[in-house]
N, C-alpha and C. Protein backbone atom coordinates (compact mmCIF):
# COMPACT_ATOMS: atom_id res chain seq x y z
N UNK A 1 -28.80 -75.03 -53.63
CA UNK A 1 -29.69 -73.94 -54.01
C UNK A 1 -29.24 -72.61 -53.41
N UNK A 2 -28.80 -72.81 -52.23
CA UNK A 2 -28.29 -71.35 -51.53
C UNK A 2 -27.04 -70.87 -52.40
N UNK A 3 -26.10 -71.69 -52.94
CA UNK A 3 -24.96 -71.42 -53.19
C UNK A 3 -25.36 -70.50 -54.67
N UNK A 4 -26.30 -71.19 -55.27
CA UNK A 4 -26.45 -70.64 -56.65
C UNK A 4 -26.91 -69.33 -56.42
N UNK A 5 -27.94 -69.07 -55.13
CA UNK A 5 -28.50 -68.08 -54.64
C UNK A 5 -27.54 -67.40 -54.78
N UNK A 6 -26.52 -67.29 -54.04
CA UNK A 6 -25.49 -66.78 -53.64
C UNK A 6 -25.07 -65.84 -54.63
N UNK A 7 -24.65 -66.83 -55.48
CA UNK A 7 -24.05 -66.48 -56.67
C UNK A 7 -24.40 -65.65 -57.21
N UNK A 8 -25.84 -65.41 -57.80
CA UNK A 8 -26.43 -64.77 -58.82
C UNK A 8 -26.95 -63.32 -57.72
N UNK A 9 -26.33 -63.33 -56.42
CA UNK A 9 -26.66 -62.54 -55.94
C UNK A 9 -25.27 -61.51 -55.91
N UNK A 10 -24.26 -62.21 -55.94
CA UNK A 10 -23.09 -61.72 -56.19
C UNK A 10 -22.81 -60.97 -57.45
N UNK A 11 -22.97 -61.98 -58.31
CA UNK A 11 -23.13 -61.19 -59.80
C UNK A 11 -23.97 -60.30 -60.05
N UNK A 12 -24.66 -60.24 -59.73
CA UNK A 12 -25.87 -58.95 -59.93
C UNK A 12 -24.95 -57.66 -59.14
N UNK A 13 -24.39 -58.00 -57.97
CA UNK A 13 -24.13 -56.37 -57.26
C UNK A 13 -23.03 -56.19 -57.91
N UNK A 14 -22.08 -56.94 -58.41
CA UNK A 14 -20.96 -56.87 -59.21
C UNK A 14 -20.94 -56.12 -60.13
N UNK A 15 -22.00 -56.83 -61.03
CA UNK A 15 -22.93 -56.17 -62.56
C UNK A 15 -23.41 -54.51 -62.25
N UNK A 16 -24.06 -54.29 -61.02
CA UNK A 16 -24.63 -52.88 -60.56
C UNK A 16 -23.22 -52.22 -60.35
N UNK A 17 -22.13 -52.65 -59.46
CA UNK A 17 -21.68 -51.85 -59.29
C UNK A 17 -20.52 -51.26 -60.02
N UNK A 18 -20.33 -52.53 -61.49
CA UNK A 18 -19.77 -51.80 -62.69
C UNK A 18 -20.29 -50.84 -63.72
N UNK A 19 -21.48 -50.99 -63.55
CA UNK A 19 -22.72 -50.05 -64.28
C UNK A 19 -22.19 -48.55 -63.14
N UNK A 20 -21.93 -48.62 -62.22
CA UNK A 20 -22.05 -47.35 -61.31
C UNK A 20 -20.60 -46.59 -61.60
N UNK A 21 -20.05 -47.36 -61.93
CA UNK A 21 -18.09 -46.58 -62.54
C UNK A 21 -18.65 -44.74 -62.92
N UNK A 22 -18.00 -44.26 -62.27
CA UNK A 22 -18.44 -43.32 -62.68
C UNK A 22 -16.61 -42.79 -63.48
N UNK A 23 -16.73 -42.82 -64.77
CA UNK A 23 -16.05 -42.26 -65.86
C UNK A 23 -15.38 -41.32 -65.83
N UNK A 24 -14.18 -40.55 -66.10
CA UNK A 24 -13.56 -39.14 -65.66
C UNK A 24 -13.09 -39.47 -66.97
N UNK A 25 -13.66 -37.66 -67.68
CA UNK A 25 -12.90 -37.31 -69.14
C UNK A 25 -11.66 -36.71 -68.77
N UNK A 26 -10.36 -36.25 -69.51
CA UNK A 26 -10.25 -37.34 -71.19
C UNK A 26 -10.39 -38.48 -70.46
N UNK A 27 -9.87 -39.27 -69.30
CA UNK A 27 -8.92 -40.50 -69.68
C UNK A 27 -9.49 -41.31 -69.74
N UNK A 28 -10.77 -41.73 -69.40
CA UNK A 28 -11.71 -42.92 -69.84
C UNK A 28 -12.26 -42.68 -71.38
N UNK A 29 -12.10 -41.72 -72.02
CA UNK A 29 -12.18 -41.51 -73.53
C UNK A 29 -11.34 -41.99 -74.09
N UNK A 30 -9.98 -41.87 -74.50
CA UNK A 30 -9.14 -42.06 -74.90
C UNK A 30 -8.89 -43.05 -76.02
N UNK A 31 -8.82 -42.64 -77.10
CA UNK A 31 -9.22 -43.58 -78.22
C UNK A 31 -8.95 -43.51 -79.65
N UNK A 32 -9.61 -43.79 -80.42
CA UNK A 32 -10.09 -43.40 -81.83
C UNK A 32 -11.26 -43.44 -82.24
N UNK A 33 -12.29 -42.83 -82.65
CA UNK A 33 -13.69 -42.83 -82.65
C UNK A 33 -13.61 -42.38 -84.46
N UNK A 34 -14.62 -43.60 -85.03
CA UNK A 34 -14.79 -42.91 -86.53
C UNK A 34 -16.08 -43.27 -86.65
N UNK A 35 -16.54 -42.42 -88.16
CA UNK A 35 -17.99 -42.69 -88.70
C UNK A 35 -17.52 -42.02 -89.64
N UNK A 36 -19.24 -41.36 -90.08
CA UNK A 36 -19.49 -40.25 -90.69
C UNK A 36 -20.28 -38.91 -90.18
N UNK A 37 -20.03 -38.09 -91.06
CA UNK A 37 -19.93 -36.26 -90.78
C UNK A 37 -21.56 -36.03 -91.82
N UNK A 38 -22.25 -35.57 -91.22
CA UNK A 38 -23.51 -35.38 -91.99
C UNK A 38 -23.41 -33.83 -91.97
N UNK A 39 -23.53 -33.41 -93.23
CA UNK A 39 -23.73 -32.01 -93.12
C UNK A 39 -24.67 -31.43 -93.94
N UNK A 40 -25.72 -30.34 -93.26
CA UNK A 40 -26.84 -30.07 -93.83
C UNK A 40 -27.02 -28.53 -94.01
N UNK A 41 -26.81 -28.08 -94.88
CA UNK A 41 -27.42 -26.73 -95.50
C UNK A 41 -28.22 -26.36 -96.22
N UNK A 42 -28.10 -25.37 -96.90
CA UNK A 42 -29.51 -24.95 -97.90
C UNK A 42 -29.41 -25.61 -99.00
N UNK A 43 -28.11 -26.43 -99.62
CA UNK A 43 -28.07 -27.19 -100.62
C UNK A 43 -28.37 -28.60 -100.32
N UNK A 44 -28.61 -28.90 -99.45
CA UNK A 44 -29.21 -30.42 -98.68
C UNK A 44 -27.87 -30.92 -98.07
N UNK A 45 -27.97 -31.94 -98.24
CA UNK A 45 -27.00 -33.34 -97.24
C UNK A 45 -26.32 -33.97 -97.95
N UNK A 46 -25.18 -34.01 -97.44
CA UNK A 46 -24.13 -34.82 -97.64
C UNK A 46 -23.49 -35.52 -96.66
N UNK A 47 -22.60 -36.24 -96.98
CA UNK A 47 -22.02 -37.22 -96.03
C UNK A 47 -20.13 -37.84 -96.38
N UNK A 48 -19.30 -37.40 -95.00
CA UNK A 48 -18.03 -37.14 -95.66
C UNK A 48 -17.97 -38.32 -94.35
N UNK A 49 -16.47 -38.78 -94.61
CA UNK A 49 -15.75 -39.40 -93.21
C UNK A 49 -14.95 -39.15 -92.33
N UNK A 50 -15.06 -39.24 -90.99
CA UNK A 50 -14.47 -38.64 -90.08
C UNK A 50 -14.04 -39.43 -89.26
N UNK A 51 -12.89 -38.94 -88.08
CA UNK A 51 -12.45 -39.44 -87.44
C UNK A 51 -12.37 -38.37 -86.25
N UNK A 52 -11.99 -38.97 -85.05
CA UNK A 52 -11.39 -38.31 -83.70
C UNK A 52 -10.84 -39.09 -83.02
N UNK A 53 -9.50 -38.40 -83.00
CA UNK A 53 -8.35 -38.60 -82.28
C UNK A 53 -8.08 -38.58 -80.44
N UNK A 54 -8.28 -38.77 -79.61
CA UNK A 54 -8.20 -37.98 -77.95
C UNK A 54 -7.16 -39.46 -77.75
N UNK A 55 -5.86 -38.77 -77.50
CA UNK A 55 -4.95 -39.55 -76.64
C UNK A 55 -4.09 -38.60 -75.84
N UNK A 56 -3.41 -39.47 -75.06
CA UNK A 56 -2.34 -38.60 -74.01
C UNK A 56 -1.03 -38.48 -74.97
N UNK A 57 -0.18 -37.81 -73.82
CA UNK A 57 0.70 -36.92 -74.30
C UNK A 57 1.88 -37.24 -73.03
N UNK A 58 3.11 -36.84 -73.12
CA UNK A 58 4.03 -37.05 -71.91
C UNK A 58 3.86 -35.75 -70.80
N UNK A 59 2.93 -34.62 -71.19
CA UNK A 59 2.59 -33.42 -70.45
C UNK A 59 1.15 -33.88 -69.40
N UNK A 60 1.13 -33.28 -68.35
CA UNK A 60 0.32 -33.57 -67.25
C UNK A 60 -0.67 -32.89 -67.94
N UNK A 61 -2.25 -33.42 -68.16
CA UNK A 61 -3.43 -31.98 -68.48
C UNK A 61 -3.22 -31.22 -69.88
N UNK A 62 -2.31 -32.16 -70.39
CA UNK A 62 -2.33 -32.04 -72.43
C UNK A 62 -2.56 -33.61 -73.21
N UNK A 63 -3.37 -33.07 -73.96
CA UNK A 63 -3.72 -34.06 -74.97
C UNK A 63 -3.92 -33.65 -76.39
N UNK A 64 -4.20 -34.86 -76.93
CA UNK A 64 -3.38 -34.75 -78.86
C UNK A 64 -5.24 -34.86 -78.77
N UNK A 65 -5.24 -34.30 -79.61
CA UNK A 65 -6.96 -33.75 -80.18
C UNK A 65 -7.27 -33.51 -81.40
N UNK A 66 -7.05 -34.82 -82.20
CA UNK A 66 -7.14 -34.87 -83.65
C UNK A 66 -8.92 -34.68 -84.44
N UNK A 67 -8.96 -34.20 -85.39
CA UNK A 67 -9.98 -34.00 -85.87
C UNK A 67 -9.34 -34.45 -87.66
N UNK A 68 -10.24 -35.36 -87.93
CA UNK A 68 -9.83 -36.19 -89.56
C UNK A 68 -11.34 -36.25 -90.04
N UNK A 69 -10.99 -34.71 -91.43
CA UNK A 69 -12.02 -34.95 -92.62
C UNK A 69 -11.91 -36.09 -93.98
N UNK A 70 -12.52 -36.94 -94.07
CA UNK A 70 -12.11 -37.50 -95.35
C UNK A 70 -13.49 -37.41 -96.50
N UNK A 71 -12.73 -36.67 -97.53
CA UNK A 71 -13.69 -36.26 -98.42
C UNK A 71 -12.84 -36.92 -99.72
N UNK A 72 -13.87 -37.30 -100.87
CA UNK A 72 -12.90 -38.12 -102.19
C UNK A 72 -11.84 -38.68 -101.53
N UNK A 73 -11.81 -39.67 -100.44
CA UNK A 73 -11.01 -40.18 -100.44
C UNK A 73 -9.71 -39.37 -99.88
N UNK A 74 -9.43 -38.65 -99.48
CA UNK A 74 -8.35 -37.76 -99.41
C UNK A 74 -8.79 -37.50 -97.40
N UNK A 75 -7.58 -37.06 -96.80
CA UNK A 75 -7.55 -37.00 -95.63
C UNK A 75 -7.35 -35.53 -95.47
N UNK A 76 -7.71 -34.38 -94.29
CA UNK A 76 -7.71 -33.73 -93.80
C UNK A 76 -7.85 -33.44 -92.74
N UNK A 77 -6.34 -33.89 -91.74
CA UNK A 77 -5.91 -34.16 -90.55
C UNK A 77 -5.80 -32.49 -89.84
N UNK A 78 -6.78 -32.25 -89.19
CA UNK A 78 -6.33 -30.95 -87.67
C UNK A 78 -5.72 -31.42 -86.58
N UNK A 79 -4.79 -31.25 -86.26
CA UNK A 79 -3.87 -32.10 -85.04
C UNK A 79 -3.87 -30.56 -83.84
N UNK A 80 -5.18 -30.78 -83.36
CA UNK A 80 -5.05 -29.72 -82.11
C UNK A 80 -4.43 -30.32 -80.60
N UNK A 81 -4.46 -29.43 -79.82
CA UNK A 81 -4.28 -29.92 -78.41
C UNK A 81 -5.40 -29.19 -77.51
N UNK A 82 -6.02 -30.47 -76.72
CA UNK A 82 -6.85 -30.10 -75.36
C UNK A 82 -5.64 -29.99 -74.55
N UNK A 83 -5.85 -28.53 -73.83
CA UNK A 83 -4.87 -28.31 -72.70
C UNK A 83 -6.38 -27.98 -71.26
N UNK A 84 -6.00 -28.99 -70.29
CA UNK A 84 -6.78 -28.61 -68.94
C UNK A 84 -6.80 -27.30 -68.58
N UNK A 85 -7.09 -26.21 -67.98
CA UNK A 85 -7.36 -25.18 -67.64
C UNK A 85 -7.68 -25.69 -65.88
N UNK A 86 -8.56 -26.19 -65.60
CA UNK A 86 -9.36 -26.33 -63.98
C UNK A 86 -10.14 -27.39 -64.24
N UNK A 87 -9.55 -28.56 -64.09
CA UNK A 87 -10.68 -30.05 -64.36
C UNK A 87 -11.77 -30.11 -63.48
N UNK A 88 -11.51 -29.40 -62.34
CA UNK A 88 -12.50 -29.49 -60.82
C UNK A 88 -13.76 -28.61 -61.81
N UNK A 89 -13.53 -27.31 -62.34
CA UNK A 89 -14.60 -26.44 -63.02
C UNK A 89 -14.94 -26.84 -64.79
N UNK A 90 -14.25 -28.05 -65.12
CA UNK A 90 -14.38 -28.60 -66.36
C UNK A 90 -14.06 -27.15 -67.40
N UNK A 91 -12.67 -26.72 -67.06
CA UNK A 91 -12.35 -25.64 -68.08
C UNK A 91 -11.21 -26.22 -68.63
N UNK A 92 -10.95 -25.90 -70.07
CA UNK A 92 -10.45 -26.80 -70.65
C UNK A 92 -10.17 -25.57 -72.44
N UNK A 93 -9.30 -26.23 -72.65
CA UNK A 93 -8.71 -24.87 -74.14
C UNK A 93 -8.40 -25.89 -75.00
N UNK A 94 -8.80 -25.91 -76.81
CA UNK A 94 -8.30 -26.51 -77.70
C UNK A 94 -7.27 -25.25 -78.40
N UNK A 95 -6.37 -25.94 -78.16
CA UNK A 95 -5.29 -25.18 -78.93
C UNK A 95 -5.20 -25.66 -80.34
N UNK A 96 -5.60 -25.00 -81.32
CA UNK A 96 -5.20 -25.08 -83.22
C UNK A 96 -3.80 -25.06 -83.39
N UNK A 97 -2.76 -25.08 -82.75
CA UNK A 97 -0.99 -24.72 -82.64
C UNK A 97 -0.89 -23.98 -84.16
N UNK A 98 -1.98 -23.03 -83.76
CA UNK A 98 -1.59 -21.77 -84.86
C UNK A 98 -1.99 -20.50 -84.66
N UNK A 99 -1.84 -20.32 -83.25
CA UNK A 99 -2.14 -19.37 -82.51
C UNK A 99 -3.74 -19.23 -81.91
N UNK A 100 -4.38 -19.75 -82.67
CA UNK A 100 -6.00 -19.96 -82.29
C UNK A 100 -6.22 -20.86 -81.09
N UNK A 101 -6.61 -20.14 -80.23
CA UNK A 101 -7.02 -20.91 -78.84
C UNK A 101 -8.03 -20.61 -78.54
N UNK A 102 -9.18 -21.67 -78.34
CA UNK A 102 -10.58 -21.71 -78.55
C UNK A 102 -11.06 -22.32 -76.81
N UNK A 103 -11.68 -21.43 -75.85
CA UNK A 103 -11.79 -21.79 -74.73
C UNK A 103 -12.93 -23.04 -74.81
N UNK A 104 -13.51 -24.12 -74.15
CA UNK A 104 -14.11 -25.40 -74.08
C UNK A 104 -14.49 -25.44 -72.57
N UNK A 105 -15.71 -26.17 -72.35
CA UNK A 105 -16.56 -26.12 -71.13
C UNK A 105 -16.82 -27.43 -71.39
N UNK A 106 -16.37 -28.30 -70.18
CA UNK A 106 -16.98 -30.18 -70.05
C UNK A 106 -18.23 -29.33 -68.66
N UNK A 107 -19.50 -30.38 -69.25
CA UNK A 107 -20.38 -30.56 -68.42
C UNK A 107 -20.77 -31.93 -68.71
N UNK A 108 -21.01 -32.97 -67.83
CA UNK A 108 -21.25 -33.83 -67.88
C UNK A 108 -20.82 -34.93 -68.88
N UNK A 109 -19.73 -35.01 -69.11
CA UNK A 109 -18.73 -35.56 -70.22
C UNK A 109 -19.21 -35.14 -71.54
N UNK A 110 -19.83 -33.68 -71.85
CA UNK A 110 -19.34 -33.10 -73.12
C UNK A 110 -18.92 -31.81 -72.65
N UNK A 111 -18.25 -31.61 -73.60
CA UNK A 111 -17.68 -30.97 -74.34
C UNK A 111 -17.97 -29.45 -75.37
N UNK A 112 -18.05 -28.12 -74.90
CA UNK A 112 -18.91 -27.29 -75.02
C UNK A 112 -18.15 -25.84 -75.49
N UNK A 113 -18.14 -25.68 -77.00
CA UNK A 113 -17.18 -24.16 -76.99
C UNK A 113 -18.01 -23.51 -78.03
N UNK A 114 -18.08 -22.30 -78.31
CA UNK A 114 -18.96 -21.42 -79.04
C UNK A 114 -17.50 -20.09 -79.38
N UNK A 115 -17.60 -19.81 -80.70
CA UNK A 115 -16.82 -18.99 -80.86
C UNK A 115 -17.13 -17.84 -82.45
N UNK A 116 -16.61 -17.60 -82.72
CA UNK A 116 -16.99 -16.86 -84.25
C UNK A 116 -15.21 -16.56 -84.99
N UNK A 117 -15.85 -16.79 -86.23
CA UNK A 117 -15.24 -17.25 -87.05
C UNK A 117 -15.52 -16.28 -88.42
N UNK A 118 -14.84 -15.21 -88.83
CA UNK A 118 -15.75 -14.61 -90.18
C UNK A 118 -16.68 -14.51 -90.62
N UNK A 119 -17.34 -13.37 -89.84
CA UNK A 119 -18.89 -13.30 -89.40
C UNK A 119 -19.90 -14.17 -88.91
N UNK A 120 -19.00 -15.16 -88.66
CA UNK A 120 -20.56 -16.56 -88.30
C UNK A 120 -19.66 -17.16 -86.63
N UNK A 121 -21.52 -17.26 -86.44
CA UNK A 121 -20.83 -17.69 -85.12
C UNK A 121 -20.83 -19.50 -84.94
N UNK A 122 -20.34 -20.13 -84.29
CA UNK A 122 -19.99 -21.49 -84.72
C UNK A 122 -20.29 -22.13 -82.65
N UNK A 123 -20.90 -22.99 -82.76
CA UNK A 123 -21.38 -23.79 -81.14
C UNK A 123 -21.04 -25.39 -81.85
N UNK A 124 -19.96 -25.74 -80.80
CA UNK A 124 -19.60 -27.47 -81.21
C UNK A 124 -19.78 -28.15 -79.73
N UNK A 125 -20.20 -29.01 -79.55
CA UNK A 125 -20.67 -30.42 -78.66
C UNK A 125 -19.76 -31.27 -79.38
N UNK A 126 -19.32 -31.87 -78.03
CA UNK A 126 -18.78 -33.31 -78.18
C UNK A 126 -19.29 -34.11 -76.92
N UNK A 127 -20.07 -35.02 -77.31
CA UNK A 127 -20.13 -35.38 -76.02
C UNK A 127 -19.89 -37.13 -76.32
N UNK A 128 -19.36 -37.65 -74.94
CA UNK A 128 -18.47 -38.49 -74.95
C UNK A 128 -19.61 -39.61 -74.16
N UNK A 129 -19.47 -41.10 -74.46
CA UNK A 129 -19.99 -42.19 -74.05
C UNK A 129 -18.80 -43.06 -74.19
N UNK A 130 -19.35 -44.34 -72.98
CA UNK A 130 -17.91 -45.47 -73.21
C UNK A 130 -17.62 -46.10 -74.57
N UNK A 131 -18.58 -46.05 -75.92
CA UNK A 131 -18.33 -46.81 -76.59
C UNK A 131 -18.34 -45.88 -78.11
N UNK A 132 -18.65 -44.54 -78.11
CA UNK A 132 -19.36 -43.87 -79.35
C UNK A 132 -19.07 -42.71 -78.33
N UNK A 133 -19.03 -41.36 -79.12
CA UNK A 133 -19.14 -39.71 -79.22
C UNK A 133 -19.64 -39.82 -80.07
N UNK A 134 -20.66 -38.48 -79.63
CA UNK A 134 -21.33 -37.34 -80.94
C UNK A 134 -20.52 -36.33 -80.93
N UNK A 135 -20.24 -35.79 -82.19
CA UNK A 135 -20.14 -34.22 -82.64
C UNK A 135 -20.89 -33.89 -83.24
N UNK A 136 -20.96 -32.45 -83.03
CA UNK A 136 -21.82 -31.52 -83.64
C UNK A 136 -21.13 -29.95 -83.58
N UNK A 137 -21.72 -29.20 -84.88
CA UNK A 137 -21.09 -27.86 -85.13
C UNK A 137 -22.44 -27.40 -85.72
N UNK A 138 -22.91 -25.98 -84.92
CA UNK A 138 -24.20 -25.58 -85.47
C UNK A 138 -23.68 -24.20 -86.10
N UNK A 139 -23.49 -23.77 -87.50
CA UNK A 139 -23.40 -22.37 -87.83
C UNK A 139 -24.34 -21.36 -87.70
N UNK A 140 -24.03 -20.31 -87.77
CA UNK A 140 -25.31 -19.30 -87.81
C UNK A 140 -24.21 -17.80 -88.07
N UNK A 141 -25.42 -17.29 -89.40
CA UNK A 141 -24.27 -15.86 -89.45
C UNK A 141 -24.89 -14.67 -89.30
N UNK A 142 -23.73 -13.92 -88.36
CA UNK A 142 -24.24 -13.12 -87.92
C UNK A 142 -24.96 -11.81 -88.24
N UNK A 143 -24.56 -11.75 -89.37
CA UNK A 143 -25.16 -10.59 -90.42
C UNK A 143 -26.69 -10.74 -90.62
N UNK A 144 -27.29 -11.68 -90.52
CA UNK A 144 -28.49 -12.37 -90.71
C UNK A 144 -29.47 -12.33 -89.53
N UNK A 145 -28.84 -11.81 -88.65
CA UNK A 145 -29.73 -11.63 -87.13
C UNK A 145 -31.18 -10.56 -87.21
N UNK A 146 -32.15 -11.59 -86.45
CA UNK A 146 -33.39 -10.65 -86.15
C UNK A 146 -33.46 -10.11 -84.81
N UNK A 147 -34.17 -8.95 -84.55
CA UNK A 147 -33.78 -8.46 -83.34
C UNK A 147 -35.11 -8.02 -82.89
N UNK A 148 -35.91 -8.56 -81.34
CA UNK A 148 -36.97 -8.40 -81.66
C UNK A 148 -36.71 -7.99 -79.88
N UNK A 149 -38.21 -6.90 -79.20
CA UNK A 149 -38.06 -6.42 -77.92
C UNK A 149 -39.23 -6.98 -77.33
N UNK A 150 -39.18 -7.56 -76.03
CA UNK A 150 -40.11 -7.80 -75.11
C UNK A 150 -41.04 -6.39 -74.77
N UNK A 151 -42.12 -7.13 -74.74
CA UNK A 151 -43.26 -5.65 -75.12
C UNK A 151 -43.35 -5.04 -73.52
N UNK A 152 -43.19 -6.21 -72.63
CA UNK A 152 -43.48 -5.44 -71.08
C UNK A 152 -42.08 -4.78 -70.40
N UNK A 153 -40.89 -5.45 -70.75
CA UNK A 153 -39.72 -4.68 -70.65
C UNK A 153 -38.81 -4.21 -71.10
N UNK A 154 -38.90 -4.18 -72.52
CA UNK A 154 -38.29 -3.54 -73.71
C UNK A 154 -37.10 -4.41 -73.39
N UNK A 155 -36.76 -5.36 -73.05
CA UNK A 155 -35.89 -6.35 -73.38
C UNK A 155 -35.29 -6.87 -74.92
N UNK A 156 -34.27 -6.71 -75.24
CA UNK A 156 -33.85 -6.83 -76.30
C UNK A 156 -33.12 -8.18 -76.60
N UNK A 157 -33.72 -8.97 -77.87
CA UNK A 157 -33.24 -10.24 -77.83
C UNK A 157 -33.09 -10.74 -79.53
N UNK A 158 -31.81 -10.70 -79.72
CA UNK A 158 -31.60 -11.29 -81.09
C UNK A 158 -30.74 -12.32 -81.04
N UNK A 159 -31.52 -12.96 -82.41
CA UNK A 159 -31.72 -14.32 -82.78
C UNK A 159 -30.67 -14.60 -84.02
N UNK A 160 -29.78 -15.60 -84.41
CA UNK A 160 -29.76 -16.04 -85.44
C UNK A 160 -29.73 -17.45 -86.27
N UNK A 161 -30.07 -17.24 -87.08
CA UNK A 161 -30.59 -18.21 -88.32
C UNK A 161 -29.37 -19.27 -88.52
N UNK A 162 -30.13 -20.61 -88.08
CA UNK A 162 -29.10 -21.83 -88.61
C UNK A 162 -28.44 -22.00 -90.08
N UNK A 163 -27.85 -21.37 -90.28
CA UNK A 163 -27.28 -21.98 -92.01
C UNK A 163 -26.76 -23.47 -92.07
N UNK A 164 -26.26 -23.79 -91.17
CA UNK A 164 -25.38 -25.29 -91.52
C UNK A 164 -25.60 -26.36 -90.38
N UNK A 165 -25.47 -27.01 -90.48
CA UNK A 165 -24.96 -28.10 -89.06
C UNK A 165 -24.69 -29.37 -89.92
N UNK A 166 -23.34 -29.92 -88.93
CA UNK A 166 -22.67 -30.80 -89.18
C UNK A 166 -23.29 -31.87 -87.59
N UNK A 167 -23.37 -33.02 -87.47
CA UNK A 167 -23.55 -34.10 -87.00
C UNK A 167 -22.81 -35.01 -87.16
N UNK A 168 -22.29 -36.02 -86.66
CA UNK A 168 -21.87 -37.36 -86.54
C UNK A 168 -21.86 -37.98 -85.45
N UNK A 169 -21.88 -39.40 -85.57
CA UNK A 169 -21.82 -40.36 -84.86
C UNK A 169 -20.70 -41.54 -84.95
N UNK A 170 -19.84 -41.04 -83.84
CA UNK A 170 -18.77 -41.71 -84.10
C UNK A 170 -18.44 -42.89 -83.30
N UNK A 171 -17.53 -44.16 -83.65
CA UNK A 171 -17.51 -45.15 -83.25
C UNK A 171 -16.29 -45.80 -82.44
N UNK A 172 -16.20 -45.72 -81.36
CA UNK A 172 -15.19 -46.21 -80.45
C UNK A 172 -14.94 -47.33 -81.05
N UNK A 173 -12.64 -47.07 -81.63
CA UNK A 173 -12.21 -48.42 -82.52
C UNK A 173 -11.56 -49.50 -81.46
């Protein structure tokens, strides 16, 4: 009886203290993650297939940072690179290797960049789990902004209007 004691006392702190791993992005990501891409605008919802790419590279603090649309069947591969910046401050750059370098903020294993793009401004999340990532891309354009003032300190604060968001839920292969 003690021994079984034992046992199941063993396995349990074992069990706790693999639950306690605490994870470091990329390299506990590292993968292929697919689903689908839900995207919702003023014309409603649709649903395309996607993929994400995060593997290493022979460079210290570079990685291959694929992004795969599949619409009719047809593929539309972005082959960017995450380059580290300061892993200690989770700063971090997706390079488009087309001159577009888009700065990225990890907090708590996501993944965080906001930028603008031909009048619209564009906020993407990735955030990363051991088995599944979410993405997300929220549009909003900027031409469309309301601009409204705090009445006790004439504080000025404008707003803009969601046009799009894309969602998915993707699946560690």
């Amino acid at each position: 009886m003690n021994r079984i004691l034992l046992v199941i006392i063993v396995l349990l702190s074992v069990s706790a203290k693999a639950q306690d791993k605490t994870l470091t992005f990329p390299e506990d990501y590292f993968g292929v993650y697919k689903g689908d891409l839900e995207i919702t605008n003023t014309k409603g919802k649709q649903n395309i297939g996607m993929e994400f790419h995060l593997t290493s590279t022979d460079s210290t603090g570079v990685y291959n940072y694929k992004i795969v649309y599949i619409f009719d069947g047809k593929r539309n591969d972005r082959n960017y690179t995450l380059k580290t910046i300061d892993k200690d401050k989770g700063e971090y750059v997706i390079d488009e290797n087309n001159g577009i370098i888009l700065g990225a903020k990890l907090v708590d294993n996501v993944l965080y960049n906001v930028f603008e793009v031909q009048g619209n401004l564009l906020m993407t999340t990735e955030a990363f789990f051991p088995d599944y990532m979410t993405f997300e891309i929220i549009f909003s354009g900027k031409n469309a902004k309301t601009v409204t003032k705090a009445i006790e300190d004439d504080i000025e604060v404008i707003s803009y209007p969601i046009t799009v968001t894309q969602k998915a839920h993707l699946i560690k292969q």
